[in-house]
Protein backbone atom coordinates (compact mmCIF):
# COMPACT_ATOMS: atom_id res chain seq x y z
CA UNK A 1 200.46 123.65 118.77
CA UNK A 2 202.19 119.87 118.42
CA UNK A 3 201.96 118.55 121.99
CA UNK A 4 205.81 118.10 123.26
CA UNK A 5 204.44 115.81 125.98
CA UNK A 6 205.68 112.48 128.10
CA UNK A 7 201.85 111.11 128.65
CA UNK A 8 200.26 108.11 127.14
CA UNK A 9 199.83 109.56 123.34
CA UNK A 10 202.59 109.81 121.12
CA UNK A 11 202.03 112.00 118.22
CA UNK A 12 203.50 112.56 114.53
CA UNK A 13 204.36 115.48 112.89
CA UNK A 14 206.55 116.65 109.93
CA UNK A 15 209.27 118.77 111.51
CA UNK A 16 208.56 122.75 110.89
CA UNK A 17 210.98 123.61 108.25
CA UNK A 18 212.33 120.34 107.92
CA UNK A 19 210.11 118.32 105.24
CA UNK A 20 212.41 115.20 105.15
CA UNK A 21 212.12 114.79 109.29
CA UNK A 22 209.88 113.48 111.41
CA UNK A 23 209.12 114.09 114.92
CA UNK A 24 207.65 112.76 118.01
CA UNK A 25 205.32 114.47 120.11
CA UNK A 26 208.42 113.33 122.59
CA UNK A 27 210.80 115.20 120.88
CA UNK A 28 212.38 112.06 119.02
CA UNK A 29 213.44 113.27 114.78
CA UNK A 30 214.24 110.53 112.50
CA UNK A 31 214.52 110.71 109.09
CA UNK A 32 211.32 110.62 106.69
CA UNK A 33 212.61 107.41 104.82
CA UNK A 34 212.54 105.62 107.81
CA UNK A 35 208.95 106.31 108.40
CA UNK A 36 207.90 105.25 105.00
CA UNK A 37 209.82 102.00 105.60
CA UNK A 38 207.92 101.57 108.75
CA UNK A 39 204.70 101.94 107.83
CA UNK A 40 205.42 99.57 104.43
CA UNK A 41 205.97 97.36 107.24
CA UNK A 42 202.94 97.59 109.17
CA UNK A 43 200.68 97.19 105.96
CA UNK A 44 201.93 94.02 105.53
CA UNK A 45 200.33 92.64 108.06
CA UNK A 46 203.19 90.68 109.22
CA UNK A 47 204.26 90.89 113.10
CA UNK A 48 207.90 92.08 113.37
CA UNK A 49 209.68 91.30 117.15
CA UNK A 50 213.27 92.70 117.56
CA UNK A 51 212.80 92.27 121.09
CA UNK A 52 214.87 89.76 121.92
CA UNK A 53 217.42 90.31 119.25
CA UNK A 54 220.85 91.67 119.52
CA UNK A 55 220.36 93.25 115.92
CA UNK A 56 217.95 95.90 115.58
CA UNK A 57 216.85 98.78 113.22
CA UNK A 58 217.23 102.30 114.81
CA UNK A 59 214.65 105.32 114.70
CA UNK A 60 216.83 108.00 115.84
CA UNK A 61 218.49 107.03 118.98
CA UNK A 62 216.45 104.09 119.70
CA UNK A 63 216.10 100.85 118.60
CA UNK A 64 213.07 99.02 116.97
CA UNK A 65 211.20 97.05 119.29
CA UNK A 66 208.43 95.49 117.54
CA UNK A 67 205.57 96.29 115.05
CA UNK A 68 202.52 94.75 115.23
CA UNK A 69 199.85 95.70 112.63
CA UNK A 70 196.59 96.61 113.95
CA UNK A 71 198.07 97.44 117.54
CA UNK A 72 201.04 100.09 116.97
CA UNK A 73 204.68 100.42 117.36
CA UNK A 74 207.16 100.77 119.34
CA UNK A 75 210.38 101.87 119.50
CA UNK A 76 212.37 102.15 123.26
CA UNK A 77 209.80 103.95 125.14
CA UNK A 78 207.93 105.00 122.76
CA UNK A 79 204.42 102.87 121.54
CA UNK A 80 202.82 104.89 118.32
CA UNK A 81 198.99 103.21 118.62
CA UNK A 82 197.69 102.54 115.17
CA UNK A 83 195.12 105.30 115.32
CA UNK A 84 198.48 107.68 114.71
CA UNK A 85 200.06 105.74 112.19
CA UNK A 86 196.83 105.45 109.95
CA UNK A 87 196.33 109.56 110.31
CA UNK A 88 199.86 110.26 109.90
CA UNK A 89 199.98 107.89 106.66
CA UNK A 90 197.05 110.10 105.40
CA UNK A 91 198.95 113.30 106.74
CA UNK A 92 202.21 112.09 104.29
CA UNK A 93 199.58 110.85 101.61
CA UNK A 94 200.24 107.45 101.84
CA UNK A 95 196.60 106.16 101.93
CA UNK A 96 194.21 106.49 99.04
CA UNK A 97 191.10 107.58 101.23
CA UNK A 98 188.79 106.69 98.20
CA UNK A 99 190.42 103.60 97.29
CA UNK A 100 189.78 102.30 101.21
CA UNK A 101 186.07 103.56 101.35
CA UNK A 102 185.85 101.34 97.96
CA UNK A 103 187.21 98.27 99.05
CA UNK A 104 185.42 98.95 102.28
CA UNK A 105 181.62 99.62 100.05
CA UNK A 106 182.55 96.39 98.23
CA UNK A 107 183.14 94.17 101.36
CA UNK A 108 180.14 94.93 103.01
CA UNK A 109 177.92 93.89 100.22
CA UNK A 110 179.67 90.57 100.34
C-alpha cells in the first residue's frame, strides 16, 4: 500500500489508473511532464533557488522552492530526498542501471 502519510519521507508513485500523474505520498498529483522536467534538472548538477523569487514554477498547487542535486527537492512543504528521486527515475525508466554500474566499473579502476 503507497503510504498517504505527513512524516519525514515523501514518497513517489504513478497515480493508479492515471499513467500521466504523479503523486505524493502527501497526496500532492502533478502532471508526469513536470516530473521529467524536474529530474532533467537535478541531473544537471546545477543548484536551482526560487526561494527568494517572486516567479516560480508550480508542482500542483505549490510552488518550486529549490533543487539541489545530490540533496533533494523541495517544493512548499514538501522535501523529496534524493534517495526517492534516483528510485523513482528508475521506477519511470529514466536511468540506464547498466550504463551507471559501467561508468561506475570504469571510475574505480582510474
Amino acid at each position: 500500500m503507497f503510504p498517504l502519510s505527513y512524516d519525514d519521507n515523501i514518497y513517489l508513485r504513478v497515480k493508479p489508473n492515471e499513467p500521466e500523474v504523479i503523486q505524493t505520498s502527501r497526496g500532492v498529483c502533478f502532471p508526469k511532464e513536470i516530473c521529467l522536467l524536474l529530474y532533467r534538472m537535478w541531473r544537471s548538477g546545477k543548484v536551482y533557488d526560487w526561494s527568494t523569487e517572486e516567479r516560480r514554477i508550480k508542482i500542483g498547487s505549490y510552488n518550486l522552492n529549490s533543487i539541489k542535486p545530490g540533496i533533494g527537492i523541495t517544493a512548499g512543504c514538501h522535501f523529496i530526498n534524493a534517495q526517492e528521486i534516483e528510485c523513482f527515475a528508475r521506477v519511470l525508466g529514466l536511468t540506464d542501471d547498466r550504463q551507471e554500474q559501467t561508468a561506475s566499473t570504469e571510475s574505480s579502476a582510474a
